[in-house]
Protein backbone atom coordinates (compact mmCIF):
# COMPACT_ATOMS: atom_id res chain seq x y z
CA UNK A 1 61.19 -0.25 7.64
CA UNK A 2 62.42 -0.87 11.28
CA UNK A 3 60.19 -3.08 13.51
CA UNK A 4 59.20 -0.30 15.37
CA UNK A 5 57.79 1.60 12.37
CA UNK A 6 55.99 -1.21 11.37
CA UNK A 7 54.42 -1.83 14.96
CA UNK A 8 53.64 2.27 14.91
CA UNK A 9 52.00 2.12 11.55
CA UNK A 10 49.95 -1.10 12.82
CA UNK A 11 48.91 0.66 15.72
CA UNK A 12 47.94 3.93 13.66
CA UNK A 13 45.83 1.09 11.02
CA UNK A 14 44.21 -0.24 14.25
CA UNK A 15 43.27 2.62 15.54
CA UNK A 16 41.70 3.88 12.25
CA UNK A 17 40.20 1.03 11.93
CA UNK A 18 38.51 1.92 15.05
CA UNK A 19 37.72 4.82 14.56
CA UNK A 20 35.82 4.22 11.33
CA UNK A 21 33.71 1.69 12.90
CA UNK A 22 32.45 4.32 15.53
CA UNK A 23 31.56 6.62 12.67
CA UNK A 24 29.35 3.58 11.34
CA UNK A 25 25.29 4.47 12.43
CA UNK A 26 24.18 2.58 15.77
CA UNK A 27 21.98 0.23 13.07
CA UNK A 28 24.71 -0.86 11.38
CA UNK A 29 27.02 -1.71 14.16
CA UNK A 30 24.21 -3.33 15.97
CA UNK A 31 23.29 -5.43 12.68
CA UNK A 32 22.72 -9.21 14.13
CA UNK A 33 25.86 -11.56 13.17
CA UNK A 34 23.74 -14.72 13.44
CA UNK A 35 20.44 -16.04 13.25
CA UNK A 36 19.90 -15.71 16.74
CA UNK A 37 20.58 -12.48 17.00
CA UNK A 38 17.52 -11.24 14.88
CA UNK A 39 14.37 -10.24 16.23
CA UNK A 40 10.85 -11.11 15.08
CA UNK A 41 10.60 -13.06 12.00
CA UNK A 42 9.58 -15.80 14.27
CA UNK A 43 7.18 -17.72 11.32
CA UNK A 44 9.81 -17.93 9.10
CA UNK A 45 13.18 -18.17 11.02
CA UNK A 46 12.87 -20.04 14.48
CA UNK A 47 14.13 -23.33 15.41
CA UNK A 48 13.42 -26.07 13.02
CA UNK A 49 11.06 -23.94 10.50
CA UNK A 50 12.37 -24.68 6.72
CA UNK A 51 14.26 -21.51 5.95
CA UNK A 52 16.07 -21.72 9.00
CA UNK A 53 16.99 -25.05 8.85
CA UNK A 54 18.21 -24.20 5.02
CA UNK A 55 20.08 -21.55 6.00
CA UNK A 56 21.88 -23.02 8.98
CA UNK A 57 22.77 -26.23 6.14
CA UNK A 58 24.16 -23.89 4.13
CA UNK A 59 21.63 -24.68 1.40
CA UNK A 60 20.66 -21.15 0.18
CA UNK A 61 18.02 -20.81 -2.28
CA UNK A 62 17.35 -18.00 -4.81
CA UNK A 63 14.49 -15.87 -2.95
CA UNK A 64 12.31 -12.68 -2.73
CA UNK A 65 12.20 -11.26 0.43
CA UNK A 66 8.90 -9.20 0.91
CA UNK A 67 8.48 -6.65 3.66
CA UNK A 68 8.24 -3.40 5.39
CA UNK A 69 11.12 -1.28 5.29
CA UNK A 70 13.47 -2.29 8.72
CA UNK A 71 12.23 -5.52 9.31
CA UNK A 72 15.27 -7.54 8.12
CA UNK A 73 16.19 -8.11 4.71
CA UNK A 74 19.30 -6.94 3.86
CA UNK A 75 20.16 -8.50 6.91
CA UNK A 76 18.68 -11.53 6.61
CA UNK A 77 20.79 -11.76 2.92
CA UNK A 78 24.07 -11.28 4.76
CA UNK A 79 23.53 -14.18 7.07
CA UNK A 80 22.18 -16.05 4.12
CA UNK A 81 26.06 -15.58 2.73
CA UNK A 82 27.69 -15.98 6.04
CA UNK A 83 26.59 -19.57 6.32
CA UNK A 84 26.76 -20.32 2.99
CA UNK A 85 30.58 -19.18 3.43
CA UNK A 86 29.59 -17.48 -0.01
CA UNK A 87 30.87 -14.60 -1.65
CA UNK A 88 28.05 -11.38 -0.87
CA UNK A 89 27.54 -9.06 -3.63
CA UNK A 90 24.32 -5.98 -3.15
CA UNK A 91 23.57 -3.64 -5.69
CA UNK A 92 20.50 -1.00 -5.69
CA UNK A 93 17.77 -1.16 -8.02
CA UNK A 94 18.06 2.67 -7.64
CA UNK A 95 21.18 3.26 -8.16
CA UNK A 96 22.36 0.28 -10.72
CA UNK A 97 21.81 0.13 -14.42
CA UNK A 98 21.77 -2.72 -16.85
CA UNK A 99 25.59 -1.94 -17.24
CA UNK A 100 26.53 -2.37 -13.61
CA UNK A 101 24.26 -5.44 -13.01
CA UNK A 102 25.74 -7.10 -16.28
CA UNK A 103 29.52 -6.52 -14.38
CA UNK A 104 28.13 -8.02 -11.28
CA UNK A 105 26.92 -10.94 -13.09
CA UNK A 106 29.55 -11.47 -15.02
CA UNK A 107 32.07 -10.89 -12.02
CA UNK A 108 29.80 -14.02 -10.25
CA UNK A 109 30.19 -16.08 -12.66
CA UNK A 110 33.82 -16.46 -13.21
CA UNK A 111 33.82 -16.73 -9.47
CA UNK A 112 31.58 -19.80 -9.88
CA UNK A 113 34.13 -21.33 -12.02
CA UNK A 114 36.51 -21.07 -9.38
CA UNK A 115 34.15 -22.94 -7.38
CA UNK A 116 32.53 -20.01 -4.56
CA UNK A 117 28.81 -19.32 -5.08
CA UNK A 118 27.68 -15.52 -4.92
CA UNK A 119 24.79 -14.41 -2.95
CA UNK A 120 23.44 -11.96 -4.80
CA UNK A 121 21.39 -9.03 -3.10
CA UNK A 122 18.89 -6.55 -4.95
CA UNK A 123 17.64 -4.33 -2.79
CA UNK A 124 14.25 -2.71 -4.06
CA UNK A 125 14.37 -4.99 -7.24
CA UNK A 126 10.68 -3.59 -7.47
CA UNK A 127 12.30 -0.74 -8.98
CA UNK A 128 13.84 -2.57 -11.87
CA UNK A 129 12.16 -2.89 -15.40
CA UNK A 130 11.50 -6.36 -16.98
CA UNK A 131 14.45 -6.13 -18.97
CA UNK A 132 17.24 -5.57 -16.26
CA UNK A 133 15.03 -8.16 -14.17
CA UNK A 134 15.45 -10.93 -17.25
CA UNK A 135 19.26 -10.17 -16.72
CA UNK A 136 19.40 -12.09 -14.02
CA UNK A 137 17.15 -15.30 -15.51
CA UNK A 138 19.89 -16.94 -17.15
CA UNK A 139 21.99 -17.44 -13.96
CA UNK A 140 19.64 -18.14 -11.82
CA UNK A 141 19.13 -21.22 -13.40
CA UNK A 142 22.45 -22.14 -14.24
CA UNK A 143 23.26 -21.67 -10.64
CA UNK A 144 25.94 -18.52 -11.25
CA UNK A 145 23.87 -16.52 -8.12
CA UNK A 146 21.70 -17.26 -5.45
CA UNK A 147 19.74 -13.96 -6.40
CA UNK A 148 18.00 -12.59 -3.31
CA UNK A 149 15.17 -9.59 -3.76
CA UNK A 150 14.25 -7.66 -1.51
CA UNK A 151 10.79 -5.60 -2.48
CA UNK A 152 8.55 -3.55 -0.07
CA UNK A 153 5.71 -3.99 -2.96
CA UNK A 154 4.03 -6.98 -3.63
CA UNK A 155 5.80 -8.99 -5.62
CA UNK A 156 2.62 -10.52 -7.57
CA UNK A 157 2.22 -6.61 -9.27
CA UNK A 158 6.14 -5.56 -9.24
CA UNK A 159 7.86 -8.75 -10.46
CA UNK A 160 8.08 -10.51 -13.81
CA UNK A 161 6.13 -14.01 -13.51
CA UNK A 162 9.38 -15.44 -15.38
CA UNK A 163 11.62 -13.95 -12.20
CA UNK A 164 8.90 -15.41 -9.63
CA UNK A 165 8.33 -18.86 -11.15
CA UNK A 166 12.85 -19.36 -10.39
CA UNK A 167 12.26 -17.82 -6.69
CA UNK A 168 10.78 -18.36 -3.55
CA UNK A 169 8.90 -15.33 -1.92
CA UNK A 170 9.27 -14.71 1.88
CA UNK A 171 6.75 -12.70 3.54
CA UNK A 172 8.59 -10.74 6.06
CA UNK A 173 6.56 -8.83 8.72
CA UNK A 174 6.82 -5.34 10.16
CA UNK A 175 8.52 -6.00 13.85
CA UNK A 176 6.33 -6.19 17.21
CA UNK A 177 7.17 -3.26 19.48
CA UNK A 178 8.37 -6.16 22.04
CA UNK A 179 11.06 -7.08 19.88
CA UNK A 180 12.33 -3.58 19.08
CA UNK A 181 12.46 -3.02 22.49
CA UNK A 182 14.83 -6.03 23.07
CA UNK A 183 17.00 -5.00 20.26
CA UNK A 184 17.34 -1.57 21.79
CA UNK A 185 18.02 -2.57 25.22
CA UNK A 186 20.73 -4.91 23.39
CA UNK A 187 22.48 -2.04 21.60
CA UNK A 188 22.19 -0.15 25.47
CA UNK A 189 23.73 -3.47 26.74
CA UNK A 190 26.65 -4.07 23.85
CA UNK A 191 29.83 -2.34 24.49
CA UNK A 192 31.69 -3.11 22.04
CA UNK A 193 29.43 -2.57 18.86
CA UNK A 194 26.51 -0.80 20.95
CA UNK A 195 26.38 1.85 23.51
CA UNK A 196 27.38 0.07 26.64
CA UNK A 197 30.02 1.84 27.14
CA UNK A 198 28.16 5.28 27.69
CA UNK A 199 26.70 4.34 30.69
CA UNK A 200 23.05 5.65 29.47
CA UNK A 201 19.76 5.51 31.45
CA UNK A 202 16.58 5.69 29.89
CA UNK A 203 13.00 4.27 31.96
CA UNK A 204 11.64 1.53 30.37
CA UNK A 205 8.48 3.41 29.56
CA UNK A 206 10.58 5.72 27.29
CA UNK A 207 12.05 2.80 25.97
CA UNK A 208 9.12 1.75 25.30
CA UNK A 209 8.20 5.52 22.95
CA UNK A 210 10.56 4.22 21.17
CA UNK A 211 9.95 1.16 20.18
CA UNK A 212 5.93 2.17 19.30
CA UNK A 213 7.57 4.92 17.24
CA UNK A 214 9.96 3.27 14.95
CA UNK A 215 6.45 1.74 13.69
CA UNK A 216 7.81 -1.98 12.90
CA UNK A 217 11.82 -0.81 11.51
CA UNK A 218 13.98 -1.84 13.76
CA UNK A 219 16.59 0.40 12.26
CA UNK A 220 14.83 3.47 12.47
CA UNK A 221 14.23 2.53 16.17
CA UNK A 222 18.08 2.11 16.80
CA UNK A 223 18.36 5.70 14.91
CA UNK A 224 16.23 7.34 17.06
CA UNK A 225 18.02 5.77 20.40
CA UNK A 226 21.31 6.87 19.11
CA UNK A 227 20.08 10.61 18.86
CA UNK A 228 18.72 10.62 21.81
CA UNK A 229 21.71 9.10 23.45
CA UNK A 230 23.50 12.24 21.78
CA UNK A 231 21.13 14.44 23.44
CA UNK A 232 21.68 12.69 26.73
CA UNK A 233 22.08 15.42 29.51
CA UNK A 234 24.71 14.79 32.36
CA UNK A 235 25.43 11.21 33.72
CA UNK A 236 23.94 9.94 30.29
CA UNK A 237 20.10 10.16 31.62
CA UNK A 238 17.89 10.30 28.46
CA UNK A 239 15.08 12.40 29.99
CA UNK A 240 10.86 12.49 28.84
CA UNK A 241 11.73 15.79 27.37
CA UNK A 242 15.06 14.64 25.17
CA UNK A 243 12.58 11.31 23.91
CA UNK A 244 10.24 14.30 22.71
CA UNK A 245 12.40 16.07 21.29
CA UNK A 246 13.57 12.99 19.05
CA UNK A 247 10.42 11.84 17.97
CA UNK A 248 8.95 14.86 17.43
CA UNK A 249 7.38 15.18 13.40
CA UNK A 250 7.66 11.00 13.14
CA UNK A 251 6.14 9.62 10.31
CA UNK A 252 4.70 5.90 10.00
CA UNK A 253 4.43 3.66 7.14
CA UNK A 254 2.81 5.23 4.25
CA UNK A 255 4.34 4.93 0.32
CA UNK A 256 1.91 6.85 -1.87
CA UNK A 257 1.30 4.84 -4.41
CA UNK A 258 2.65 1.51 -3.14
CA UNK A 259 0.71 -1.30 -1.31
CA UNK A 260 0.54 0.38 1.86
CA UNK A 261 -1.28 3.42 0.36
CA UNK A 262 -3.84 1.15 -1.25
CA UNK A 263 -4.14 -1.17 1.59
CA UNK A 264 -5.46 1.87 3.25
CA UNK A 265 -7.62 3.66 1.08
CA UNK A 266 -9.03 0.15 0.59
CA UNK A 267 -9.38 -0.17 4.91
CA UNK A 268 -11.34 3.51 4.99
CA UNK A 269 -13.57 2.32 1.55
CA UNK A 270 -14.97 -1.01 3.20
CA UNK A 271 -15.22 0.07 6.60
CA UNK A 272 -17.50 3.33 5.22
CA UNK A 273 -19.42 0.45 3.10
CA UNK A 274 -19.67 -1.82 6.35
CA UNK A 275 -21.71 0.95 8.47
CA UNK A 276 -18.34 0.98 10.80
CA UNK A 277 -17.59 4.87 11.76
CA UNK A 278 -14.92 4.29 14.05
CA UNK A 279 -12.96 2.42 11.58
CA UNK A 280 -13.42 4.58 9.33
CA UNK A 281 -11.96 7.25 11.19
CA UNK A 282 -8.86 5.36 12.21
CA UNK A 283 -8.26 4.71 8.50
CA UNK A 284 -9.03 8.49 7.87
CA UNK A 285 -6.34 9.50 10.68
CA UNK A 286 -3.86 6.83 10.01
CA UNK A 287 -3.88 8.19 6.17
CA UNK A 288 -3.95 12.13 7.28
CA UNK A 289 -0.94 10.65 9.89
CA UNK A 290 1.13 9.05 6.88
CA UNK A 291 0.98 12.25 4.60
CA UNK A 292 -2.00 11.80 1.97
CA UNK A 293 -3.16 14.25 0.32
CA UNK A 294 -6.10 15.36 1.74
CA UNK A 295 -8.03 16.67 -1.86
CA UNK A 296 -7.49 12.61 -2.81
CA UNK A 297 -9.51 11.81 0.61
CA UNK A 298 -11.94 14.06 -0.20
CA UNK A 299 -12.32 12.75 -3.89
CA UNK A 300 -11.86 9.25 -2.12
CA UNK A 301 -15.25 9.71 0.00
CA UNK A 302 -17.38 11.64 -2.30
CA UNK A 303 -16.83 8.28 -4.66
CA UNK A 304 -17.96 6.66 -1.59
CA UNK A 305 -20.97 8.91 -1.50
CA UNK A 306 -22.00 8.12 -4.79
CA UNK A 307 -21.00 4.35 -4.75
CA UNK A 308 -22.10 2.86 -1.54
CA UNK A 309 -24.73 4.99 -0.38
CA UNK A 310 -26.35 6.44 -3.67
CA UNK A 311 -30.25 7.25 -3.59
CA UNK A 312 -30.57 5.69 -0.06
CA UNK A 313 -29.51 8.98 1.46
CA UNK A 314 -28.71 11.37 -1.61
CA UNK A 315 -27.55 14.16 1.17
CA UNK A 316 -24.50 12.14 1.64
CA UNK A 317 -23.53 13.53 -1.82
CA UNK A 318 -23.64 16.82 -0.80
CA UNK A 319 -22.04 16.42 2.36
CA UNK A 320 -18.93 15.15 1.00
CA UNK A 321 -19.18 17.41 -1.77
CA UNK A 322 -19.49 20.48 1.24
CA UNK A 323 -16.57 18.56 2.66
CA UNK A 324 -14.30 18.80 0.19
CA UNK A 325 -15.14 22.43 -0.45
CA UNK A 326 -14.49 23.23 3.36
CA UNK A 327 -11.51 21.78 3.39
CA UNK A 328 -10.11 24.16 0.27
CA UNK A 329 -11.14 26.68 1.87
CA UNK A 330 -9.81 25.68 5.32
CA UNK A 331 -7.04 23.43 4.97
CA UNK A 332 -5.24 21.38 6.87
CA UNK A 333 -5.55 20.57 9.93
CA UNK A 334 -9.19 22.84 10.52
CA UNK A 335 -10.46 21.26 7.40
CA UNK A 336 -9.57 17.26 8.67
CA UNK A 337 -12.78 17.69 10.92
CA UNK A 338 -14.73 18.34 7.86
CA UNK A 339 -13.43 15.02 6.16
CA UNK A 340 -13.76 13.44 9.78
CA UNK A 341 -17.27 14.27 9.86
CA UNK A 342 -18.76 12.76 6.44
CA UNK A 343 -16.29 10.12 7.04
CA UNK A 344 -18.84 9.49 10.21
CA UNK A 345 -21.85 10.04 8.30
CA UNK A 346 -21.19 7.86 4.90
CA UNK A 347 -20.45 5.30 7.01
CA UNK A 348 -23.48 5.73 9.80
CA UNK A 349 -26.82 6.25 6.78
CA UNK A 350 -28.19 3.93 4.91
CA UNK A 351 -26.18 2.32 1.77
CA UNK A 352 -27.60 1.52 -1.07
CA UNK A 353 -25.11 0.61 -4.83
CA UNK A 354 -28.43 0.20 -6.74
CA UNK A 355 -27.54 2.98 -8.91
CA UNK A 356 -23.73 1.91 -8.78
CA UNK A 357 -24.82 -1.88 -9.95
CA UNK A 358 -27.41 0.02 -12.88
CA UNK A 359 -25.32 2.06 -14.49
CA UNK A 360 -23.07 -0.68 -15.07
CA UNK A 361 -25.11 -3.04 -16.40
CA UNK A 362 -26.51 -0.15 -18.87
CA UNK A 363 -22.64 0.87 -20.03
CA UNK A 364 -22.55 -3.13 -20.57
CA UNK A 365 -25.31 -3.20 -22.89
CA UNK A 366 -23.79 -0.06 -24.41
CA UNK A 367 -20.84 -2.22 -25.26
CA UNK A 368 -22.50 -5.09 -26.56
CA UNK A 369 -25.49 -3.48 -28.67
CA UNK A 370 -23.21 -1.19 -30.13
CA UNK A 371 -24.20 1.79 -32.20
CA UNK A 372 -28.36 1.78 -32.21
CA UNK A 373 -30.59 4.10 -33.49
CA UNK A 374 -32.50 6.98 -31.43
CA UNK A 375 -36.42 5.48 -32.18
CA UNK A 376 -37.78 8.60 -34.44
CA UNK A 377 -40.72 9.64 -32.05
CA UNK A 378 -38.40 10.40 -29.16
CA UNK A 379 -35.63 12.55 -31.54
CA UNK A 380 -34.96 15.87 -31.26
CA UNK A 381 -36.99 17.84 -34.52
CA UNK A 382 -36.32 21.52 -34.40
CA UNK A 383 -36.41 22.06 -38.11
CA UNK A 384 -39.29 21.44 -40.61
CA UNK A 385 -37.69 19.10 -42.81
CA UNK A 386 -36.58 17.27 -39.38
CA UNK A 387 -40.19 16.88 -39.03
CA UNK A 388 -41.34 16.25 -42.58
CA UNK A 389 -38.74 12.89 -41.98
CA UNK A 390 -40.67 11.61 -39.27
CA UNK A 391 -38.10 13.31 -36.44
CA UNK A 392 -40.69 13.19 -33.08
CA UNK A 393 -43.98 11.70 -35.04
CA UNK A 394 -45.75 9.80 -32.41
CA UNK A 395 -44.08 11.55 -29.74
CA UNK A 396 -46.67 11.57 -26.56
CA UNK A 397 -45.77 14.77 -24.00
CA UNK A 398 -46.22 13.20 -20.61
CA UNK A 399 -47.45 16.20 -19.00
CA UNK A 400 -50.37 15.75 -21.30
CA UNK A 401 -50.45 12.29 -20.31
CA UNK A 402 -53.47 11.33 -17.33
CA UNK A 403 -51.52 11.31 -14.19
CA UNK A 404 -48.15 12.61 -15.89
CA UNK A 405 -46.97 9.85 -17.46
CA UNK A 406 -47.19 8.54 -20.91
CA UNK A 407 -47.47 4.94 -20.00
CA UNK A 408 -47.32 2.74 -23.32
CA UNK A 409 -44.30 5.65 -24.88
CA UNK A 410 -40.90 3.61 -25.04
CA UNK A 411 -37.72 4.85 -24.48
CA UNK A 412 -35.25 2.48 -26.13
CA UNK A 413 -33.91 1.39 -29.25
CA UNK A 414 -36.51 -0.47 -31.07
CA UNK A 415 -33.71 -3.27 -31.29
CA UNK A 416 -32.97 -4.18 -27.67
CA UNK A 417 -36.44 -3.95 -25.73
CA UNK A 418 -37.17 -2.33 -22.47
CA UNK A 419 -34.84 -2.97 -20.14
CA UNK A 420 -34.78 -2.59 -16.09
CA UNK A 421 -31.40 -1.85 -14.38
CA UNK A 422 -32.19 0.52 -11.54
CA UNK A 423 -33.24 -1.84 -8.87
CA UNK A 424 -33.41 0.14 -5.90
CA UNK A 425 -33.74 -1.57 -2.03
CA UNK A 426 -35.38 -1.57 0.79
CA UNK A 427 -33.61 0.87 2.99
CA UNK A 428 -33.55 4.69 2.93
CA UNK A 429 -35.15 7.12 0.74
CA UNK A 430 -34.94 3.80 -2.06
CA UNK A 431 -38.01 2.56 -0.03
CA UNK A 432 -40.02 4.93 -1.58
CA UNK A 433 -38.40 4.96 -4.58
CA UNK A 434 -38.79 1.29 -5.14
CA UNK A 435 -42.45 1.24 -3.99
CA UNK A 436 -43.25 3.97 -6.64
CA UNK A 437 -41.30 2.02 -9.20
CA UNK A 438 -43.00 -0.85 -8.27
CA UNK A 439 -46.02 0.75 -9.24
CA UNK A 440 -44.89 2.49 -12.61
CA UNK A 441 -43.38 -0.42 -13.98
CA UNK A 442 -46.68 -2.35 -13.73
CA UNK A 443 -48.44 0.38 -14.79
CA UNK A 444 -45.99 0.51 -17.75
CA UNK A 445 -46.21 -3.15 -18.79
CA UNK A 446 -50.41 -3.41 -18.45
CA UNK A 447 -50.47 -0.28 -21.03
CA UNK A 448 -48.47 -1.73 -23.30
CA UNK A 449 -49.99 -5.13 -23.23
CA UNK A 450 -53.54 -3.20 -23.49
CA UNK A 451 -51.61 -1.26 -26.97
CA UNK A 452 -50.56 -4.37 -28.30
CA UNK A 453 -53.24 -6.62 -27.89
């Protein structure tokens, strides 16, 4: 091949080369190249903390990296290798089996008899069962990897205790709107790997959308500034309207079923249980926001009904009970005022778990008395030869009874006693209910002591 060729078919390798990195997303162009380049993380990667001072050694350790989606990871494993000057390997707990990991692993190790260390990263490694996670055990500790995990669940519920006890976790936290909106104004800046070279303007207010919208992930922030930078009108001016138009139908960070979801339900629970309405509402709306089902709300607070407030305000029962029923027959969104309002009104009565904390301690005595017998006067005896066996003899009818109430009659097996669980307190309709228990259990225990003596 003449000289010429060659130089044309350099230039034509260039230029694709190019051109395929253009066709890469804004996020992964923009992706930082060194330390200093990433924003937030501040607690666990600014000057002299340990990691940091690890990493910029060269000293990699195996990890878990434990965060919201966008905050980091994956990028914080490539740097990881890039110091290291290690070999970087990523597979996907989604989309890799026990075969492909066992290649990877294997593919490390004779690498680490040629003397270069791999840094090995598992993205969503929640997502793999405790026998592909044990794969990786062996060289862990024999040094074949520096295994890095990234999780968006909590590693304490997701990850064997064998895989924990050979890693360190790092808490990694969603990103502060501040520092999205310095890594979008560097992608606006950056013309080689950003947008600089478009000659975009965009207020810093609408900047600013952005950043709040992209709830924490700075990649789905850059995403969202590279369509609106497509839908930038003449002279590259990204207008209020185009930032509308791309966040329009965002969602935040909700996982049904993961941490998130639960941290939340938990949030709506203990604010209903702390008499705090207005938290409870932001808790209601932030879960409505993030896609829950509303029918699990609506289970969600009649439990709370039941639970927290009980027989201090037995209407609350109903109300969430009405609640629930409104919102079947309304849906969403007419029906989220009906959750909104008992949502107010569990958490504004009074509470009371008296019957919550009773029936408890009665299914505990269930468990550890066992299998006792119904005491014969208080059986059911709708046959004769029911009766001729003693079914119901001694049986008083308390309606007979003066004032209504067969005072010395006991209701439980012979075996354990009379018991007291329902303990109600001094708030709501329980004050009443506690004052005329008061009353009926001394009236109780002075007949009896008058029938034994």
């Amino acid at each position: 091949m003449s000289r010429s060729a060659k130089s044309s078919a350099s230039l034509t390798g260039d230029l694709l080369q190019v051109d395929r990195s253009a066709m890469r997303p804004l996020a992964e162009r923009m992706r930082p190249a060194t330390l200093d380049e990433m924003v937030g993380q501040r607690r666990l990667l600014a000057e002299g903390t340990a990691l940091r001072t690890a990493v910029e050694a060269g000293k990699v350790h195996s990890m878990v990296l434990w965060g919201p989606p966008g905050c980091g990871k994956t990028t914080l494993a490539l740097l990881l290798a890039r110091y290291a000057d290690a070999e970087f390997k990523a597979i996907s707990a989604v989309l890799s089996g026990l075969p492909e990991v066992r290649q990877v692993l294997a593919e490390a190790a004779h690498r680490f008899d040629g003397g270069r260390r791999t840094v090995l990263f598992v993205d969503e490694v929640h997502r793999f069962n405790k026998t592909q996670q044990d794969a990786f055990l062996p060289h862990i500790e024999r040094g074949t990897i520096v295994f890095v995990g990234a999780t968006t669940e909590n590693p304490s519920f997701e990850l064997n205790s064998a895989l924990l006890s050979r890693c360190r976790v790092h808490v990694m936290e969603a990103v502060s709107p501040d520092d999205i909106q310095e890594a979008l104004r560097h992608a606006l800046a950056d013309p080689d790997r950003g947008l600089g070279d478009r000659t975009l303007h965009i207020a810093d207010d609408l900047l600013r959308l952005v950043a709040v919208a992209a709830d924490g992930d700075v990649r789905r922030a850059l995403t969202l500034l590279e369509i609106a930078a497509e839908l930038a009108g003449e002279g590259g001016d990204v207008t209020a309207g185009t930032i509308e138009q791309v966040l329009a139908d965002r969602t935040r960070r909700f996982d049904k079923g993961g941490e998130q979801f639960y941290d939340q339900i938990s949030a709506l629970h203990k604010s209903v249980r702390s008499s705090n309405p207005d938290a409870a509402l932001y808790w209601l709306a932030r879960m409505l926001d993030g896609g829950c089902d509303p029918g699990y709300l609506a289970r969600r607070l009649t439990r709370m009904a039941v639970e927290d407030i009980g027989l201090a305000d037995p209407r609350a029962l109903q109300m969430a009970i009405d609640a629930w029923t409104t919102f079947d027959r309304l849906g969403s969104p007419e029906g989220d005022l009906a959750l909104a309002q008992v949502a107010i009104y569990l958490a504004s009565t009074a509470k009371s778990n008296a019957a919550y904390m009773a029936f408890n301690q009665a299914k505990r005595d269930v468990r550890e008395y066992g299998t006792q017998e119904v005491p014969m006067h208080i059986r059911n005896a709708p046959t004769k030869l029911m009766k001729e066996l003693g079914y119901g003899t001694g049986y008083q009818y308390d309606h007979d009874a003066e004032g209504g109430i067969a005072l010395d009659q006991t209701g439980f097996p012979d075996a354990m006693g009379e018991r007291v669980y329902y303990q109600p307190v001094a708030r709501g309709l329980e004050i009443k209910l506690k004052d005329k228990l008061d009353q009926l259990r001394a009236a109780r225990e002075a007949a009896r002591a008058a029938r034994d003596d």
